[in-house]
Structure formats: structure tokens, C-alpha cells
N, C-alpha and C. Protein backbone atom coordinates (compact mmCIF):
# COMPACT_ATOMS: atom_id res chain seq x y z
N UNK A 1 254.71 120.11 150.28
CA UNK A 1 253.43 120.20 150.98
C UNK A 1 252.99 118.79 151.35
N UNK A 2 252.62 118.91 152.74
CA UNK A 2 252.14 117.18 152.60
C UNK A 2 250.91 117.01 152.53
N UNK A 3 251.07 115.72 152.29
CA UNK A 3 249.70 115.39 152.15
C UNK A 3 248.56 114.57 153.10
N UNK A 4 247.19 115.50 152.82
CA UNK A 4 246.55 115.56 154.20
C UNK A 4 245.91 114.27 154.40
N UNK A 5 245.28 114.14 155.70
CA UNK A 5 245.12 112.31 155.84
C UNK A 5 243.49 112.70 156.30
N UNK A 6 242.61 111.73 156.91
CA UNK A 6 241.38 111.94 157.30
C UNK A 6 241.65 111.65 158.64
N UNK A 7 242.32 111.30 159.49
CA UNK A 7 242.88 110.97 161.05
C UNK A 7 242.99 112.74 161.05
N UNK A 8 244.11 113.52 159.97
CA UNK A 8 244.70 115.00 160.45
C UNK A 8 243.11 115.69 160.34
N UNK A 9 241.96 115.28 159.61
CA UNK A 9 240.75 115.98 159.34
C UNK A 9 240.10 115.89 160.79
N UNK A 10 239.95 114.67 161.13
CA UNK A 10 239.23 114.30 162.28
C UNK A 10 239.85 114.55 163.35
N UNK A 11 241.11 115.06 163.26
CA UNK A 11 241.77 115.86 164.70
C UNK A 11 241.10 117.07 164.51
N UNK A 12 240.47 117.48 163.78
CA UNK A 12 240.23 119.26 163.81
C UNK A 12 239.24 119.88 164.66
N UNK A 13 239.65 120.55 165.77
CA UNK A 13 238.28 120.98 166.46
C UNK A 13 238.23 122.32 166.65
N UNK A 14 236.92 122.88 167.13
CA UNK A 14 236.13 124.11 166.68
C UNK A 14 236.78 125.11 166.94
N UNK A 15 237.76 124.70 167.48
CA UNK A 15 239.08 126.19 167.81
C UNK A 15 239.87 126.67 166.63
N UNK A 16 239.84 125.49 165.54
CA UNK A 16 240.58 125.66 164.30
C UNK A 16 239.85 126.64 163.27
N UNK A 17 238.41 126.89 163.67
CA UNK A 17 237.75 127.35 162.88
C UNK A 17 238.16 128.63 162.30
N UNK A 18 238.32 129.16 160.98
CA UNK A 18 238.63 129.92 160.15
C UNK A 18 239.79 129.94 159.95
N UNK A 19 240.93 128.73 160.37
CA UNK A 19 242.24 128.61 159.46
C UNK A 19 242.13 128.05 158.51
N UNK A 20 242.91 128.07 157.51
CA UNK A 20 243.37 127.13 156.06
C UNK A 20 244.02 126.36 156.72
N UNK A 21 244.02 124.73 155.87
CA UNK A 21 245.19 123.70 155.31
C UNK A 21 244.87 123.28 154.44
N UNK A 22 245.83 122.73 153.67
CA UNK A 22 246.28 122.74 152.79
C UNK A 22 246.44 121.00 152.37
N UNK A 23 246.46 120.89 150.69
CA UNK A 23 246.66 119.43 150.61
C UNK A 23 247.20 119.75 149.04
N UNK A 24 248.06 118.17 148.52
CA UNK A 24 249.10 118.89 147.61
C UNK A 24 247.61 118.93 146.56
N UNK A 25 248.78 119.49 145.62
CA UNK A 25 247.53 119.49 144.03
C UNK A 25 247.01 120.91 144.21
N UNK A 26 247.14 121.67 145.38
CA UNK A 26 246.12 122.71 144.93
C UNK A 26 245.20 123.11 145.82
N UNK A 27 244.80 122.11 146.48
CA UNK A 27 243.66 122.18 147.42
C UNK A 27 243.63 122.63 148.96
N UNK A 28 243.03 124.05 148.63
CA UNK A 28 243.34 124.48 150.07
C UNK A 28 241.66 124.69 150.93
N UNK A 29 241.56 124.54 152.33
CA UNK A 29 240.49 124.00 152.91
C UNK A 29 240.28 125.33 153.66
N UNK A 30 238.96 125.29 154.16
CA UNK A 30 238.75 126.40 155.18
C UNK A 30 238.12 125.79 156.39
N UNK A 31 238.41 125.70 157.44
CA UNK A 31 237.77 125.19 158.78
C UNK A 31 236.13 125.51 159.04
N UNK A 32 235.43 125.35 158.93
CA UNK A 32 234.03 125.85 160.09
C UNK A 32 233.76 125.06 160.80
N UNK A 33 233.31 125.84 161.82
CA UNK A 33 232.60 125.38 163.18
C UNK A 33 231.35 125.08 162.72
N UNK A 34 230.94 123.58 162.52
CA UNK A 34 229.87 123.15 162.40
C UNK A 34 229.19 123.04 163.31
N UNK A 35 228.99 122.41 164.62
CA UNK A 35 228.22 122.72 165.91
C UNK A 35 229.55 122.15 167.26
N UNK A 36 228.75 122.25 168.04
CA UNK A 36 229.56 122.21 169.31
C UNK A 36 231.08 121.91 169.29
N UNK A 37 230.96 120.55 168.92
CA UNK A 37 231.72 119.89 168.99
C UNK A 37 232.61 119.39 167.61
N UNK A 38 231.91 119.65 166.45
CA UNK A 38 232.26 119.51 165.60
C UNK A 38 232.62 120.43 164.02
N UNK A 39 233.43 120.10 163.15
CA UNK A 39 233.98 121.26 162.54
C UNK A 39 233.63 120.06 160.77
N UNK A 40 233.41 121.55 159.98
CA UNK A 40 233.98 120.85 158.85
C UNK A 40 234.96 121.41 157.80
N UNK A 41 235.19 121.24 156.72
CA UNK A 41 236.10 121.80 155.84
C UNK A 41 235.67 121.85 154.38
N UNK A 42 235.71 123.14 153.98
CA UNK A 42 235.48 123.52 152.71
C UNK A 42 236.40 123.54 152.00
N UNK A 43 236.88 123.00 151.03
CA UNK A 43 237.92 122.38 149.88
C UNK A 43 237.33 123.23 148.37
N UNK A 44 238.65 123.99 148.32
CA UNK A 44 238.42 124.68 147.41
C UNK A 44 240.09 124.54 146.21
N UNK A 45 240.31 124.29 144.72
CA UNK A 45 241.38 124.07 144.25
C UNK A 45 241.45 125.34 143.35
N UNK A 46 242.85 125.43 143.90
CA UNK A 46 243.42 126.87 143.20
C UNK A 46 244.13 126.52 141.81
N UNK A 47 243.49 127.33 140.78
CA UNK A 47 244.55 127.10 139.25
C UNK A 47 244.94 128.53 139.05
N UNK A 48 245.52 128.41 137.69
CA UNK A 48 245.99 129.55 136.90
C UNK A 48 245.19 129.30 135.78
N UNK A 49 244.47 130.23 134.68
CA UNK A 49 243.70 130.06 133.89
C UNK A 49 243.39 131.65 132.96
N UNK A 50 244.50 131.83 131.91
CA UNK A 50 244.83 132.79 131.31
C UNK A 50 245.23 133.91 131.81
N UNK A 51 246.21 133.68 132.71
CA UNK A 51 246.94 134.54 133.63
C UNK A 51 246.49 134.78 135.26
N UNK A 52 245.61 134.44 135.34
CA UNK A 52 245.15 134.88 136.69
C UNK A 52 244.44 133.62 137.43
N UNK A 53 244.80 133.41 138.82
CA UNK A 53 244.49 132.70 139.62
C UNK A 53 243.11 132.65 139.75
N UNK A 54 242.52 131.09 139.94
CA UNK A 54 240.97 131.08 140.21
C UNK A 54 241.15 130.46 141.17
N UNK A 55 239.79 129.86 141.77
CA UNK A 55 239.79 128.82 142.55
C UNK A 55 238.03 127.78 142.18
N UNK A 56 237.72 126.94 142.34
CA UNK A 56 236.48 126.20 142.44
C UNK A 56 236.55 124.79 143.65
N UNK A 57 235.20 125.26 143.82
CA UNK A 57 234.89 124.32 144.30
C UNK A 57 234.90 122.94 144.40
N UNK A 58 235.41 122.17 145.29
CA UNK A 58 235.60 120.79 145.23
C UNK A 58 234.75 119.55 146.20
N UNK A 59 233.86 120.23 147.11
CA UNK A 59 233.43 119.23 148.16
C UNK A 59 233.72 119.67 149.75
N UNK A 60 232.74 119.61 150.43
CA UNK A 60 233.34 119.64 151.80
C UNK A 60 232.97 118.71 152.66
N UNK A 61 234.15 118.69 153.56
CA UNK A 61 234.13 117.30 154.68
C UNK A 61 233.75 117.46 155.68
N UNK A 62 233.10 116.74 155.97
CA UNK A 62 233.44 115.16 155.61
C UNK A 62 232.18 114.80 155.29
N UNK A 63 231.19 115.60 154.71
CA UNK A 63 229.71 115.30 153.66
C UNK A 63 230.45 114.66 152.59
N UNK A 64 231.31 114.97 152.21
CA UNK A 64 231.89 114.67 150.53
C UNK A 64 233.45 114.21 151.37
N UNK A 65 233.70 112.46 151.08
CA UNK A 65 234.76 112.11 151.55
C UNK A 65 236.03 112.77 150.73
N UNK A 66 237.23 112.59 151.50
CA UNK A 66 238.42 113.15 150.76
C UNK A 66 238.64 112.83 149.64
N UNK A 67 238.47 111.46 149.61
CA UNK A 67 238.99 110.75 148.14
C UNK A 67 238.41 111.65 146.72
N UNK A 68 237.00 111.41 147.51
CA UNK A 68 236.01 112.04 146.28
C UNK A 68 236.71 113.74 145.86
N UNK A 69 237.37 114.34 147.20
CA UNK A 69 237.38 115.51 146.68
C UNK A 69 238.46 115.87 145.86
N UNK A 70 239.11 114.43 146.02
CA UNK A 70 240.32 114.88 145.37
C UNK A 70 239.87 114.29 143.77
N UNK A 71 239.63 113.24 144.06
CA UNK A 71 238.79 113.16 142.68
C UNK A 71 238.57 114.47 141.76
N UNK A 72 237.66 115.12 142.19
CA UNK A 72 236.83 116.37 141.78
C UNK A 72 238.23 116.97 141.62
N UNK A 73 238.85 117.16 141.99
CA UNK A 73 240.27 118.38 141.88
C UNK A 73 240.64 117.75 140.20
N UNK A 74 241.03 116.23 140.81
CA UNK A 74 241.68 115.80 139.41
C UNK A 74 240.90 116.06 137.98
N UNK A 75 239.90 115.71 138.29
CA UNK A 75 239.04 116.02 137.14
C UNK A 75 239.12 117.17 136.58
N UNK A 76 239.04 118.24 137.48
CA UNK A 76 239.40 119.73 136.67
C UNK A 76 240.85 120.27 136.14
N UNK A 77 241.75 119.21 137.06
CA UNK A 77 243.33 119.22 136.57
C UNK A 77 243.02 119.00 135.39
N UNK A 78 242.72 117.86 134.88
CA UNK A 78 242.33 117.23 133.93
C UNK A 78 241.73 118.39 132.38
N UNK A 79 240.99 119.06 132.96
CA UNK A 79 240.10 120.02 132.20
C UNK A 79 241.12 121.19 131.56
N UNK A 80 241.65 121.64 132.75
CA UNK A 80 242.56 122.69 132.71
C UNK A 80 243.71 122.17 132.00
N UNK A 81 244.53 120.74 131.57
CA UNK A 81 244.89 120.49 130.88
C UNK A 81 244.91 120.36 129.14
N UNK A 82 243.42 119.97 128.83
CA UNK A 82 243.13 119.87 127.97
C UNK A 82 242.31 121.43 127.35
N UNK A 83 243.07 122.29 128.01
CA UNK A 83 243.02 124.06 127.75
C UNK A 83 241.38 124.49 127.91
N UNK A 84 240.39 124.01 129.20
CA UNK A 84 239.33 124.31 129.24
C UNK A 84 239.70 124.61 130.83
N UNK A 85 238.54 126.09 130.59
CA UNK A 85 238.86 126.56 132.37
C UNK A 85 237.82 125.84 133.29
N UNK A 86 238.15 124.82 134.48
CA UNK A 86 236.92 124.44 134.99
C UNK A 86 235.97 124.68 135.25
N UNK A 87 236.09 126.36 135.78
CA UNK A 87 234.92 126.98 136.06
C UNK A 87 233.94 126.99 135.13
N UNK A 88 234.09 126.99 134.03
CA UNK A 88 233.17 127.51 132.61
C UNK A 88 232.76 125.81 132.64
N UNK A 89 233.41 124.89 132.83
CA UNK A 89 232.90 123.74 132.91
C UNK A 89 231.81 123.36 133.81
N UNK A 90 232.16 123.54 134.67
CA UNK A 90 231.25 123.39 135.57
C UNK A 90 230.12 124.22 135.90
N UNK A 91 229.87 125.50 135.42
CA UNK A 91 228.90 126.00 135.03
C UNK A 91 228.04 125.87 133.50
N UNK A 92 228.16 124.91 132.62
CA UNK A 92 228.05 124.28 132.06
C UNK A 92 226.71 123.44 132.23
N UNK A 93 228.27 122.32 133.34
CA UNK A 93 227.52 121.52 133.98
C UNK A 93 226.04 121.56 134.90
N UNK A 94 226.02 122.38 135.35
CA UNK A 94 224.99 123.09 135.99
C UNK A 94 224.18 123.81 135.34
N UNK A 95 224.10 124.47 133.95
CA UNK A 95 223.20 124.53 132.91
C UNK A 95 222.38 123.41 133.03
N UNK A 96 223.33 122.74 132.10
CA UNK A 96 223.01 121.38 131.77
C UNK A 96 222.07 120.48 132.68
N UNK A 97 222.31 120.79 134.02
CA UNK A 97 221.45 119.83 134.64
C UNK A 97 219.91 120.39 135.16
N UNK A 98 220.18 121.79 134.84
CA UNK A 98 218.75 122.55 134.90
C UNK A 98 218.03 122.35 133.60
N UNK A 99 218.78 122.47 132.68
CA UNK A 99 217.69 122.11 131.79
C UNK A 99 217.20 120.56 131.53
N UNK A 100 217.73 120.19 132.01
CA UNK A 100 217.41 118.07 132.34
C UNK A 100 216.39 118.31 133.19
N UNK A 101 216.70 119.24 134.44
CA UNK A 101 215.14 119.35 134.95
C UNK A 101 213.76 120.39 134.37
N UNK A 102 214.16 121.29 133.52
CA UNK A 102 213.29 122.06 132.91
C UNK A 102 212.56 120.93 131.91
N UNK A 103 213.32 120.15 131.26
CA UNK A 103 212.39 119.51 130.27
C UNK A 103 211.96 118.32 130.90
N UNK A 104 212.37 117.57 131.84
CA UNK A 104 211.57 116.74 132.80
C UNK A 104 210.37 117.31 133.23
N UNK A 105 210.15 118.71 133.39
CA UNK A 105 209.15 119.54 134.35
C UNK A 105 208.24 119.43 132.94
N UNK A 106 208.45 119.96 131.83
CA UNK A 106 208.19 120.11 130.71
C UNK A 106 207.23 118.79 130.17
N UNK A 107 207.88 118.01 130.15
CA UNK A 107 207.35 116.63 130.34
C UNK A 107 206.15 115.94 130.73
N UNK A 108 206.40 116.46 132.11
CA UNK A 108 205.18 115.95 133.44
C UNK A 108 204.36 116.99 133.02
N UNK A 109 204.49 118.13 132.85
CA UNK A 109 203.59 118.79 132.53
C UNK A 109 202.39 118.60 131.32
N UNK A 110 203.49 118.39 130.03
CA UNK A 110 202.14 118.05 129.00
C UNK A 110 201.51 116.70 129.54
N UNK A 111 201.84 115.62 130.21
CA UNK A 111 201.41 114.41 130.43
C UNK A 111 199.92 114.72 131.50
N UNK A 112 200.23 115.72 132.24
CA UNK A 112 198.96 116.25 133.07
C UNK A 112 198.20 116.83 132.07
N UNK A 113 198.54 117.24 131.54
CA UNK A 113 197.65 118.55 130.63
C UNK A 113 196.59 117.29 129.35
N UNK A 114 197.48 115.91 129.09
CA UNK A 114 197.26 114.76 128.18
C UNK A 114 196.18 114.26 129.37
N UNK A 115 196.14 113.97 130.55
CA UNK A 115 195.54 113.19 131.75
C UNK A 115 194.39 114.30 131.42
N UNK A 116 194.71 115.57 132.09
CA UNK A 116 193.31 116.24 131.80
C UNK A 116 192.05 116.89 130.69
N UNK A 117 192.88 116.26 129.37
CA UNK A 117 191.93 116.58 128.44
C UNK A 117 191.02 115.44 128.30
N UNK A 118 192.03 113.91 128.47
CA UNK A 118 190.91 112.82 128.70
C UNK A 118 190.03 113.09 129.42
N UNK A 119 190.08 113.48 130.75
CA UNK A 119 189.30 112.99 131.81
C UNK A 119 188.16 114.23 131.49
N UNK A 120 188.73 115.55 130.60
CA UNK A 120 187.38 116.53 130.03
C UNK A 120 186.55 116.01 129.25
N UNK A 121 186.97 115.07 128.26
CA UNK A 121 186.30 114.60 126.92
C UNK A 121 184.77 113.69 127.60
N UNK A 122 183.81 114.35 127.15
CA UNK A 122 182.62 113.29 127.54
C UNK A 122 182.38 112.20 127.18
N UNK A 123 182.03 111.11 127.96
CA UNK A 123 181.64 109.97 127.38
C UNK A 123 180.40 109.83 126.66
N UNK A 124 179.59 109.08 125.87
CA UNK A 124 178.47 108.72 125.35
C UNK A 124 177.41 108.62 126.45
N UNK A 125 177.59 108.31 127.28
CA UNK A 125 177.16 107.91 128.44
C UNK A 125 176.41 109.10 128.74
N UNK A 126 177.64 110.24 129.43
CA UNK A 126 177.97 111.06 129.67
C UNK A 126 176.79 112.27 128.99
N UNK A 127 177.15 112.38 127.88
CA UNK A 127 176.93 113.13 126.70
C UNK A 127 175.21 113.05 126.70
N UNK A 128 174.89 111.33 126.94
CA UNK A 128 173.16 110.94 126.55
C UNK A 128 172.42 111.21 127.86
N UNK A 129 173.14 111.21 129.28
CA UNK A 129 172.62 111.94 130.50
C UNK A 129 172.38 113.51 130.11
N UNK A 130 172.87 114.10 129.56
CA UNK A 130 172.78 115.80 129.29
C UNK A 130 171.63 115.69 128.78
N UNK A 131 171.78 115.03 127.44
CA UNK A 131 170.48 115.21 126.18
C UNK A 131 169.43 114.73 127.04
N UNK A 132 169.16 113.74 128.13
CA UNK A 132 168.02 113.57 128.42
C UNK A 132 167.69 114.54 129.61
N UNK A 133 168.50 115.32 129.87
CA UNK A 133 168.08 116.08 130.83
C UNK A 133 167.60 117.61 130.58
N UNK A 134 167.84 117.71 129.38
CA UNK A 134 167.72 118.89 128.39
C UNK A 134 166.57 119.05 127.42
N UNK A 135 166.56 117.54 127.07
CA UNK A 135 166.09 117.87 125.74
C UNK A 135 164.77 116.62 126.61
N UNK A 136 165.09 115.36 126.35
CA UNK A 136 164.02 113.93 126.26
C UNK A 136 162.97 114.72 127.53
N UNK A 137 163.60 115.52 128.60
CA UNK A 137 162.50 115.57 129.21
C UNK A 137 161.37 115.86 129.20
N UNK A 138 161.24 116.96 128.04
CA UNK A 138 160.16 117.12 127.37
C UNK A 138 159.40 116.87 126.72
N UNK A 139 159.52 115.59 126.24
CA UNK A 139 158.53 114.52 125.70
C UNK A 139 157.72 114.44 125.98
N UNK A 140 156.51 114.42 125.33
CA UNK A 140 155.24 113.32 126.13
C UNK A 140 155.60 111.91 126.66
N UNK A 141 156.50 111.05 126.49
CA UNK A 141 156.42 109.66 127.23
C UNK A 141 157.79 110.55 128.13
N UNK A 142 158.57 111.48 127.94
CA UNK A 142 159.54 112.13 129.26
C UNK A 142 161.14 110.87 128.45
N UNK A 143 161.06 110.64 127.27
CA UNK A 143 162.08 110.26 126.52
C UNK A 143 162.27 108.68 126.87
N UNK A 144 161.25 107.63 127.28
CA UNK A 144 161.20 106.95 127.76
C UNK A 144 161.51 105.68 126.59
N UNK A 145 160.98 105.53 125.72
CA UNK A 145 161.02 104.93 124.45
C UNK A 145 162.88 105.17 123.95
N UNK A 146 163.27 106.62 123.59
CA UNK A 146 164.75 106.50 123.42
C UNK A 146 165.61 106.31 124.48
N UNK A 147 165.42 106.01 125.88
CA UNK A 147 166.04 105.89 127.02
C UNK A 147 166.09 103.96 126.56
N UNK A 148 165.13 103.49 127.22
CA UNK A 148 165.32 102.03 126.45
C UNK A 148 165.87 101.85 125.36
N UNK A 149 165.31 102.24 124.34
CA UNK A 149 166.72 102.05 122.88
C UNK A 149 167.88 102.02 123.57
N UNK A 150 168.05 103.36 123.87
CA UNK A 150 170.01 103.76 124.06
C UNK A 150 170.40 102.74 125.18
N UNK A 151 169.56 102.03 126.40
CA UNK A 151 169.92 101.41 127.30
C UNK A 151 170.38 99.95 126.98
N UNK A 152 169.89 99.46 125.73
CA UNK A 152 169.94 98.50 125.42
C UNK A 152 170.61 98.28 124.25
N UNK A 153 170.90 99.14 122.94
CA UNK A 153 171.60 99.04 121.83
C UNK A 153 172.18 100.01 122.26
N UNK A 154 173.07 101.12 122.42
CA UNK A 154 173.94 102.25 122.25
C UNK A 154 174.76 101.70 123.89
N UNK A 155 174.36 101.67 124.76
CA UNK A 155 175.47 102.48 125.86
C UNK A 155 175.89 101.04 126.12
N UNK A 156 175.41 99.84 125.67
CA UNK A 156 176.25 98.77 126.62
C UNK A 156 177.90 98.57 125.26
N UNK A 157 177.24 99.45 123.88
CA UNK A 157 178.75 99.08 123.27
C UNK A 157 179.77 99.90 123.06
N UNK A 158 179.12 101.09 123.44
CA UNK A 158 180.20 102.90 123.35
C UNK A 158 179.99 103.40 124.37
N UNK A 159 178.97 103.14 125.58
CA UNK A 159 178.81 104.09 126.14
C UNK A 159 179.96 104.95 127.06
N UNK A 160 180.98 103.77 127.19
CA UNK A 160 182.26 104.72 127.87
C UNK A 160 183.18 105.08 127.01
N UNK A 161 183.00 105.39 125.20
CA UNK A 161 183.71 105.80 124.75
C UNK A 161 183.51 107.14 124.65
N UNK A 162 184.88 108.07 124.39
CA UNK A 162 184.78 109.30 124.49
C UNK A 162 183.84 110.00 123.15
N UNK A 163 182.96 110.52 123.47
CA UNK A 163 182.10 110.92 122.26
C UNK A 163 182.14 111.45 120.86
N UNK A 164 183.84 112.28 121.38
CA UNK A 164 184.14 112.66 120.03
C UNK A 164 185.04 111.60 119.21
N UNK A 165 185.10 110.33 119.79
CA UNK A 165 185.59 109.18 119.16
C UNK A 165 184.73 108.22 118.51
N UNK A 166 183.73 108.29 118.57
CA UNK A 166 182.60 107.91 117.53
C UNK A 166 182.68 108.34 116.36
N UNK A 167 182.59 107.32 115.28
CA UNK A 167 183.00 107.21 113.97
C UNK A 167 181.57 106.89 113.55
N UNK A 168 181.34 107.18 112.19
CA UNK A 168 180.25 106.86 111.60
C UNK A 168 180.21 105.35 110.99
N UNK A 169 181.35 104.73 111.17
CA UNK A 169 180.89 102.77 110.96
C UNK A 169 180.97 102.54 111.92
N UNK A 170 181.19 103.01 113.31
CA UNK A 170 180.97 102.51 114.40
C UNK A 170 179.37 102.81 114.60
N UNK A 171 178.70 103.92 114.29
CA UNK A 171 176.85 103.84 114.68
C UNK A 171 176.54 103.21 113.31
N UNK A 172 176.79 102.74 112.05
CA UNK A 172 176.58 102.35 111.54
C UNK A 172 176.50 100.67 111.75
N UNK A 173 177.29 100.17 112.47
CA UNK A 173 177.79 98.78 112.99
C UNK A 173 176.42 98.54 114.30
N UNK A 174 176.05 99.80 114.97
CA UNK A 174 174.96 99.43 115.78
C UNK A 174 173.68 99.51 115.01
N UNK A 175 173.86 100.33 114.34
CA UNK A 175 172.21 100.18 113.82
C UNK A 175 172.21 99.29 112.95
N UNK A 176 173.47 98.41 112.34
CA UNK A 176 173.10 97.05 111.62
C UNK A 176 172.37 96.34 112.31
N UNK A 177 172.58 96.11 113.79
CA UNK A 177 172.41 95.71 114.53
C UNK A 177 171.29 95.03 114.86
N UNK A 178 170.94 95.88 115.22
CA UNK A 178 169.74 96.34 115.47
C UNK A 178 168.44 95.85 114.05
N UNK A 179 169.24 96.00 113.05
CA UNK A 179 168.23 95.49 112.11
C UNK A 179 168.33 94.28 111.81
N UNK A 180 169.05 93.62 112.00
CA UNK A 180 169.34 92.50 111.89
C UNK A 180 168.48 91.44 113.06
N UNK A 181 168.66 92.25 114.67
CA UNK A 181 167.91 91.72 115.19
C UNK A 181 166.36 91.78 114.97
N UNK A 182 165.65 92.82 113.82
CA UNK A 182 164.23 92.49 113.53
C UNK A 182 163.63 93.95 114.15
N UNK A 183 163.95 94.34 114.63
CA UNK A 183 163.28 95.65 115.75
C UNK A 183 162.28 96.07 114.46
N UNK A 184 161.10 96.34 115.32
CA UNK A 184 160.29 97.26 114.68
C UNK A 184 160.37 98.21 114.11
N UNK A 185 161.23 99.28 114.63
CA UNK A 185 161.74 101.08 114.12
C UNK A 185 162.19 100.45 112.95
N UNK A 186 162.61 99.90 112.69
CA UNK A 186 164.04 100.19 111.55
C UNK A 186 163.22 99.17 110.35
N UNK A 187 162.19 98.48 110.39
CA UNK A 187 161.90 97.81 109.25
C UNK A 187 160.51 98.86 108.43
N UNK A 188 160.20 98.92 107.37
CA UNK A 188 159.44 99.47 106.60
C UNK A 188 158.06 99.20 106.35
């Protein structure tokens, strides 16, 4: 059988379409009429594999150069040597690369799901806009007295922390603070 060249590929035109040729090793091709003017070839390698003839897939041309396809042939020579049927290999392989993308998907996914619980979690900030809109408004001064406090000791040192990340030596650390600076509230 001889062996096929890419000059004998690139002679092939759309009249050839739906013959075989052939290349050694195994590899036999199928013509299509790709458009007008042009044709390609589907490369497919024939084994034996516990009695009965298979065939798999190898590449078609000239998307997938010859070399490569012969490559791909050898490789499953290769397989089929070492008493594994390619096919089962290569469906395998193709497991294998779905689940590389299932747990990539898997992945991106908790990382959105991580993005959107932050961006749920309220800030202090956040959290002390509610209470005054709920609650301080009803004051007689309309929460004006704890609006200054919080504007001035609380939100310039937590206020963009997430609320349920407030620790009790962290308000403990402000209301030292605070006493330390002398404030009226906090002395006796």
C-alpha cells in the first residue's frame, strides 16, 4: 500500500467525493465535498480488537494535518499494543475531559455563589441606615444625638465592615475610645 502524500490530498477534487484511499498503517479516508471547489477527508484507522474489526477516529484534512493524523493512528497502535482497545480509550478520554469541565463549571460556580453572599452581607453602615429609618425616626430629636455618635465614633472605623463580622473587642476597642477621649455619655 503506498503511502499517501499531501500533494496526492491536494489533488483531490469534488468529483472524488465518496471514494476511499487509503494510507499504510490502517488508515483509510473518506472524500467529502466540502464546498465548490473544495473537498476534505475523513481518516478513520481500522484494528482488530478481540476478534472483530473496529475502526476510530483519527482527524480530518486538512483541519487536522496528515502528520498529526498519523500521529493519532500511532498512538492507538500503540494502545492496542499494550492490550487496550482504543476506542475504550478514547472514550475515556472524553469522560475525562468532561468532567475537567464539570468541575471547572463547579468551581466558577461556588466562587459566584462566594461573590454573592459577600455582596448580601450588610455593612454597619448599611445595617445603621435601616435602624435609623425604622427605628431613630421616631425619636423626639428624630435620632439625631445617635446619628452624630455613630457619624463620628462607629462608621468612620467599621462602617464598611460586614456586620456580622463585628466582634465584641472590636465595639469594645471603640467605646474605649471614646472614653478615653472624655465624652460626656460614658463618664459617671
Amino acid at each position: 500500500m503506498a503511502k499517501l502524500t499531501v500533494k496526492k490530498l491536494e489533488s483531490l477534487r469534488v468529483e472524488d467525493a465518496g471514494s476511499k484511499i487509503r494510507d499504510e498503517g490502517g488508515l483509510v479516508g473518506v472524500i467529502r465535498s466540502k464546498d465548490e471547489d473544495g473537498v476534505s477527508v475523513k481518516f478513520d484507522w481500522r484494528y482488530r480488537f478481540e476478534g472483530k474489526v473496529r475502526s476510530i477516529h483519527c482527524g480530518t484534512w486538512p483541519k487536522t494535518p496528515l502528520a498529526e493524523i498519523r500521529a493519532k493512528r500511532d498512538h492507538y497502535r500503540q494502545l492496542l499494543a499494550d492490550g487496550k482497545n482504543p476506542a475504550d480509550e478514547g472514550r475515556a478520554e472524553r469522560l475525562r475531559t468532561r468532567a475537567d469541565q464539570l468541575e471547572a463549571i463547579a468551581q466558577q460556580q461556588a466562587r459566584i455563589n462566594k461573590i454573592a453572599a459577600q455582596q448580601a452581607r450588610m455593612t454597619v453602615s448599611e445595617l445603621f441606615e435601616r435602624w435609623e429609618q425604622l427605628e431613630l425616626c421616631n425619636r423626639k430629636d428624630k435620632g439625631a444625638e445617635v446619628r452624630r455618635s455613630f457619624q463620628k465614633d462607629v462608621l468612620p472605623r467599621i462602617g464598611d465592615m460586614a456586620a456580622e463580622d463585628v466582634t465584641r473587642p472590636i465595639v469594645a476597642q471603640i467605646l474605649d475610645s471614646v472614653v478615653e477621649r472624655g465624652s460626656a455619655h460614658c463618664s459617671s
